[in-house]
Every structure is written in structure tokens, then in C-alpha cells.
Protein backbone atom coordinates (compact mmCIF):
# COMPACT_ATOMS: atom_id res chain seq x y z
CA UNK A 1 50.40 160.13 59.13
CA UNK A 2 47.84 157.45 58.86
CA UNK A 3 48.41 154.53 60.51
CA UNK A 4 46.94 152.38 57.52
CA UNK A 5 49.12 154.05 55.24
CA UNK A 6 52.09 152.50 57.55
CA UNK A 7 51.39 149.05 57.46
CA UNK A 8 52.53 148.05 53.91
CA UNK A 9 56.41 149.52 55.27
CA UNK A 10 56.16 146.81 58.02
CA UNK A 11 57.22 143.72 56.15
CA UNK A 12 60.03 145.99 54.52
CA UNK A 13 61.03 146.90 57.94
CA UNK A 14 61.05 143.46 59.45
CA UNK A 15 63.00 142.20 56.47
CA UNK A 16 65.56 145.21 57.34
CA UNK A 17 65.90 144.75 61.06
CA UNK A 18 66.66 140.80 60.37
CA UNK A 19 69.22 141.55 57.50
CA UNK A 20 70.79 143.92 59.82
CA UNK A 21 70.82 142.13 63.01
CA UNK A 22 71.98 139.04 60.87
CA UNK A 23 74.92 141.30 59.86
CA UNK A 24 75.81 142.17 62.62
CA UNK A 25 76.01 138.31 64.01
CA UNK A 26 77.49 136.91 61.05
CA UNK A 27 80.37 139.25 59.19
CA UNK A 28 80.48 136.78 55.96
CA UNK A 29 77.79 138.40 53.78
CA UNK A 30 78.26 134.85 51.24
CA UNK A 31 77.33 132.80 54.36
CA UNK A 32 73.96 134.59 54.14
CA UNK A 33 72.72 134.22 50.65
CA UNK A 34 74.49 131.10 49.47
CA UNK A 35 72.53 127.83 49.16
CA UNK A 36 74.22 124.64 50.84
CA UNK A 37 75.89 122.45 47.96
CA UNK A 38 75.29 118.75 48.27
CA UNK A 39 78.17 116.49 48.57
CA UNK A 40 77.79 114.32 45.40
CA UNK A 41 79.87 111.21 46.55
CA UNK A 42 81.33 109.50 49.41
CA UNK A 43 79.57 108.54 52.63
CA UNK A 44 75.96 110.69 52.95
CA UNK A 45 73.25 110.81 55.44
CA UNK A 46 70.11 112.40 54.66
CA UNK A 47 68.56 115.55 56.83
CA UNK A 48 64.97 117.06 56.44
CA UNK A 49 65.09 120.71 57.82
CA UNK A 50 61.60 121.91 59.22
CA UNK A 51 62.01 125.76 60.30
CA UNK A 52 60.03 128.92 60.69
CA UNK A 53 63.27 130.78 59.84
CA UNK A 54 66.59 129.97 57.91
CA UNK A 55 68.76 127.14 58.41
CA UNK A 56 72.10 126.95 56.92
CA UNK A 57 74.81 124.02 57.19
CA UNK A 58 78.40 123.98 57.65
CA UNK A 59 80.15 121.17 56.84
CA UNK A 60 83.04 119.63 58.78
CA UNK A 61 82.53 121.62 61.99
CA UNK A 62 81.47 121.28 65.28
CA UNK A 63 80.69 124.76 66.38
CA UNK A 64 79.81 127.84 64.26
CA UNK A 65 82.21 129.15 61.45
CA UNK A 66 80.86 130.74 58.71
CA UNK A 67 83.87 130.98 56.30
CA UNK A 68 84.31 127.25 56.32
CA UNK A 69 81.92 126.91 53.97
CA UNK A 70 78.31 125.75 53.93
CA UNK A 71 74.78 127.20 53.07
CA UNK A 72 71.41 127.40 53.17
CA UNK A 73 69.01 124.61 53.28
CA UNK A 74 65.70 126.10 53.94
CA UNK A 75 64.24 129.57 54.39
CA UNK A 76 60.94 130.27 55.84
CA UNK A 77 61.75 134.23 55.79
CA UNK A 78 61.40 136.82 52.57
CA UNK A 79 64.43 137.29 51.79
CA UNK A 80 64.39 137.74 48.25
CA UNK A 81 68.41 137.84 47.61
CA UNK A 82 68.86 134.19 49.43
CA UNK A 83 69.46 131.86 47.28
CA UNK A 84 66.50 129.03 48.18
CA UNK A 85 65.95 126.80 45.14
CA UNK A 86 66.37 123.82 48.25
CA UNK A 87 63.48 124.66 49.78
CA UNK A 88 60.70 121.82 48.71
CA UNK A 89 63.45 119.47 47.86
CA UNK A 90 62.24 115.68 48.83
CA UNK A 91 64.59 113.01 48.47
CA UNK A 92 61.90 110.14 49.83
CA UNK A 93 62.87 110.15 53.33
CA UNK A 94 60.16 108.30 55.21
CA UNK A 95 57.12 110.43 57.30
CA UNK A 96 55.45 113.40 56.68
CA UNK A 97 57.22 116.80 57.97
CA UNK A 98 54.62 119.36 56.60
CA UNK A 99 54.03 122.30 58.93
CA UNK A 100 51.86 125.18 58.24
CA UNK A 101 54.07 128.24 57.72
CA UNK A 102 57.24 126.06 57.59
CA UNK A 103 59.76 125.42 54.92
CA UNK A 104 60.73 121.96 54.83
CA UNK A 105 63.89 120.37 52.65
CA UNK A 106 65.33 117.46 52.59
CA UNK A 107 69.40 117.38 51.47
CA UNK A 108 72.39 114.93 51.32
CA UNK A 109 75.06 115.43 54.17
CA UNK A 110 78.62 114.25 54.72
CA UNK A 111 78.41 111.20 56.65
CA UNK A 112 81.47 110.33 59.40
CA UNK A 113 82.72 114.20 60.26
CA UNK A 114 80.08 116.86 62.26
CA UNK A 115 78.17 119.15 60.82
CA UNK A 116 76.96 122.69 62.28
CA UNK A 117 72.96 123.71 62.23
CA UNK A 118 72.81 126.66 62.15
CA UNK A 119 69.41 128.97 62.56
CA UNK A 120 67.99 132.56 62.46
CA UNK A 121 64.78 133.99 62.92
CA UNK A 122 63.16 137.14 63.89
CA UNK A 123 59.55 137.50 65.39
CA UNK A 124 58.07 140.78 66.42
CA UNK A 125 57.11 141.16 70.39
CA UNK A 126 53.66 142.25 69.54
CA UNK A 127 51.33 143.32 67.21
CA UNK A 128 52.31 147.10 67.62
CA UNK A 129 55.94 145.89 66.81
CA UNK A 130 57.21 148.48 64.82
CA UNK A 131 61.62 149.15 66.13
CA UNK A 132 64.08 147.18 66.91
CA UNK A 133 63.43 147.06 70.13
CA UNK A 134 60.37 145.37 69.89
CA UNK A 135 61.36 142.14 68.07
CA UNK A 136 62.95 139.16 69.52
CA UNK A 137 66.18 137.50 67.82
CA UNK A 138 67.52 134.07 67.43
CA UNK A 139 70.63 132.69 66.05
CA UNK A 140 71.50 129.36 67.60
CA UNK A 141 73.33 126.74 66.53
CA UNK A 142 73.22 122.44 66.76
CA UNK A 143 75.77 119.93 65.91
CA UNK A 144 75.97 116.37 65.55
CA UNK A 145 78.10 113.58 63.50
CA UNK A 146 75.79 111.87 60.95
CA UNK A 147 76.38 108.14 60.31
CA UNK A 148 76.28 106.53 56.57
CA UNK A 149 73.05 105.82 54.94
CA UNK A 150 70.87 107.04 57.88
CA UNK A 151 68.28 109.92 58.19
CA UNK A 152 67.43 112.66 60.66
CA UNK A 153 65.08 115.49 60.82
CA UNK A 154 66.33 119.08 62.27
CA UNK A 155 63.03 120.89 63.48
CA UNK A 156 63.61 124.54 64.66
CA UNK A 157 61.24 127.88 65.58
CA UNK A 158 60.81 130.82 67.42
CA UNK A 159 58.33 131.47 70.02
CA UNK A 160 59.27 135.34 71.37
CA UNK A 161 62.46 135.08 73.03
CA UNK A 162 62.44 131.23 72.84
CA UNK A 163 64.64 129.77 70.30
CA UNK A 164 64.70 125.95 69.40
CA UNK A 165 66.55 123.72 67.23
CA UNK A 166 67.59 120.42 67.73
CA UNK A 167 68.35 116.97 65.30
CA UNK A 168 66.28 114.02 65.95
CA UNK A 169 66.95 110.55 64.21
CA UNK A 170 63.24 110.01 62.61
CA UNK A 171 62.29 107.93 65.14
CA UNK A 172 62.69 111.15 67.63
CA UNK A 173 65.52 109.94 69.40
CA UNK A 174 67.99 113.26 70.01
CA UNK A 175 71.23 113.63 68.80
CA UNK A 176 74.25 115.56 69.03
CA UNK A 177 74.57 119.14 71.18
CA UNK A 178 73.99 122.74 71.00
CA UNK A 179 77.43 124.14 68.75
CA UNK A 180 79.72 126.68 70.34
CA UNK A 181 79.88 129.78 69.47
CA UNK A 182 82.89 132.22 68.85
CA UNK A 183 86.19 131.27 68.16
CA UNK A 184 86.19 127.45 66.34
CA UNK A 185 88.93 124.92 67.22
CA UNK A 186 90.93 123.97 64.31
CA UNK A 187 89.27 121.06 62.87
């Protein structure tokens, strides 16, 4: 078969290898298409999310578990049954997070109790990357406790088999500490 006639499946097939190797990380299908919901009173923080894959938040943890709850904030990937009507959202936190083939968001976030970052991304190992075994994975997670009226920036990518994400204030000074993952403490 030509070759040319091949590369319009590619996408398709990228999209399928990261819905199924997100499946088989994650086994609470709601966890991966539901969009975060903003707490609407109470004690907030703000959080911009700047990734080159999906982040999704879970409230009131401090390691990753997906049936507590939580969302998506922003997703950089085509994933066409995600819910991602965050993505774009400003809420006039100061400095300019644009990044070339990034979604950016910023949300409200419980202040006073930790939170769980949580990201995915897929990159092919090459050009010629065409199975499973030639793209890289990442599902990592980040938590931290956000204080009242303050804002902070989550920045994550992928760079092959490097993963990254970690939250900043804005100023760039870290905070919190890679989640667990597994079994959660009860909270």
C-alpha cells in the first residue's frame, strides 16, 4: 500500500493508542471526559494550567484517585469526546502564559485542602512512529495545598520519555510534591 495513502490514519491511530493506554492507567472512563467544575464559594485560589497534553484536577486529595471526583482543565490533545469548554478560560491572573502548541486555562480551586494535578500525554518516538511501541507515555501526577486568594501556574510537557509537571506560585517559586500513586489514604 502506499505510504501516502497511510498518513491521514496516523492522527486516528495516535488518538487510539492514547485513549487506550489512558484506559488502561485510569479504569474511571468519567474521569477522562469530564470537565473540572469550579467551586463557586468558599475559600478559592486561582491556577493557570499550561500543558502540551491534558490536565485534570482532583479535589481534596493528595495523591491520585480518580473516583473522588475532579476533571479536566485543559487539553492540548484531539480528543473530540473530552469535554474542554475550559480551555481559553482567563480569569485576569497577572503575566502572560501563551505557549505555541499549548492550551492554557485559568480556573478557581478550593483553597485550605490539597489538590491532585494530574497529566497525560503521548508523543511518538520518531517520525516513522507508527505502533505502540514506538510512542512514549506520560501520566504523572503533582500536589500541593493552595492558600486563599493567591495564584499559581501548573506548567507541564513531554519531551520523549521525559515527563514534567510541576506548580509554581507566579513568581516561580515551587510548591508542593510529586502525588502518589496507587492506593490513596483516606482523606
Amino acid at each position: 500500500m502506499n505510504s501516502r495513502r497511510m498518513k491521514p490514519l496516523t492522527p486516528l491511530l495516535l488518538l487510539t493508542l492514547l485513549t487506550l493506554g489512558a484506559c488502561a492507567q485510569i479504569s474511571n472512563p468519567r474521569f477522562l471526559v469530564s470537565a473540572y467544575k469550579e467551586p463557586e464559594s468558599g475559600d478559592r485560589a486561582r491556577l493557570r494550567t499550561v500543558t502540551g497534553g491534558v490536565v485534570r484536577l482532583i479535589p481534596n486529595r493528595a495523591c491520585h484517585d480518580e473516583y473522588a471526583g475532579g476533571g479536566i482543565v485543559a487539553n492540548n490533545a484531539f480528543t473530540g469526546l473530552s469535554d474542554s469548554h475550559l480551555n481559553g478560560q482567563k480569569l485576569g491572573m497577572s503575566g502572560d502564559a501563551t505557549a505555541k502548541y499549548q492550551a492554557v486555562s485559568e480556573v478557581y480551586i478550593p483553597a485550605g485542602q490539597p489538590i491532585d494535578v494530574s497529566f497525560m500525554s503521548q508523543q511518538g518516538a520518531g517520525k516513522q512512529a507508527t505502533a505502540a511501541v514506538d510512542t512514549f507515555v506520560c501520566n504523572t501526577d503533582w500536589t500541593f495545598v493552595p492558600e486563599a486568594n493567591k495564584d499559581y501556574e501548573t506548567r507541564s510537557y513531554q519531551d520523549g520519555k521525559m515527563c514534567y509537571l510541576a506548580v509554581t506560585t507566579l513568581e516561580g517559586i515551587l510548591i508542593g510534591q510529586p502525588a502518589l500513586k496507587g492506593p490513596c489514604p483516606a482523606p
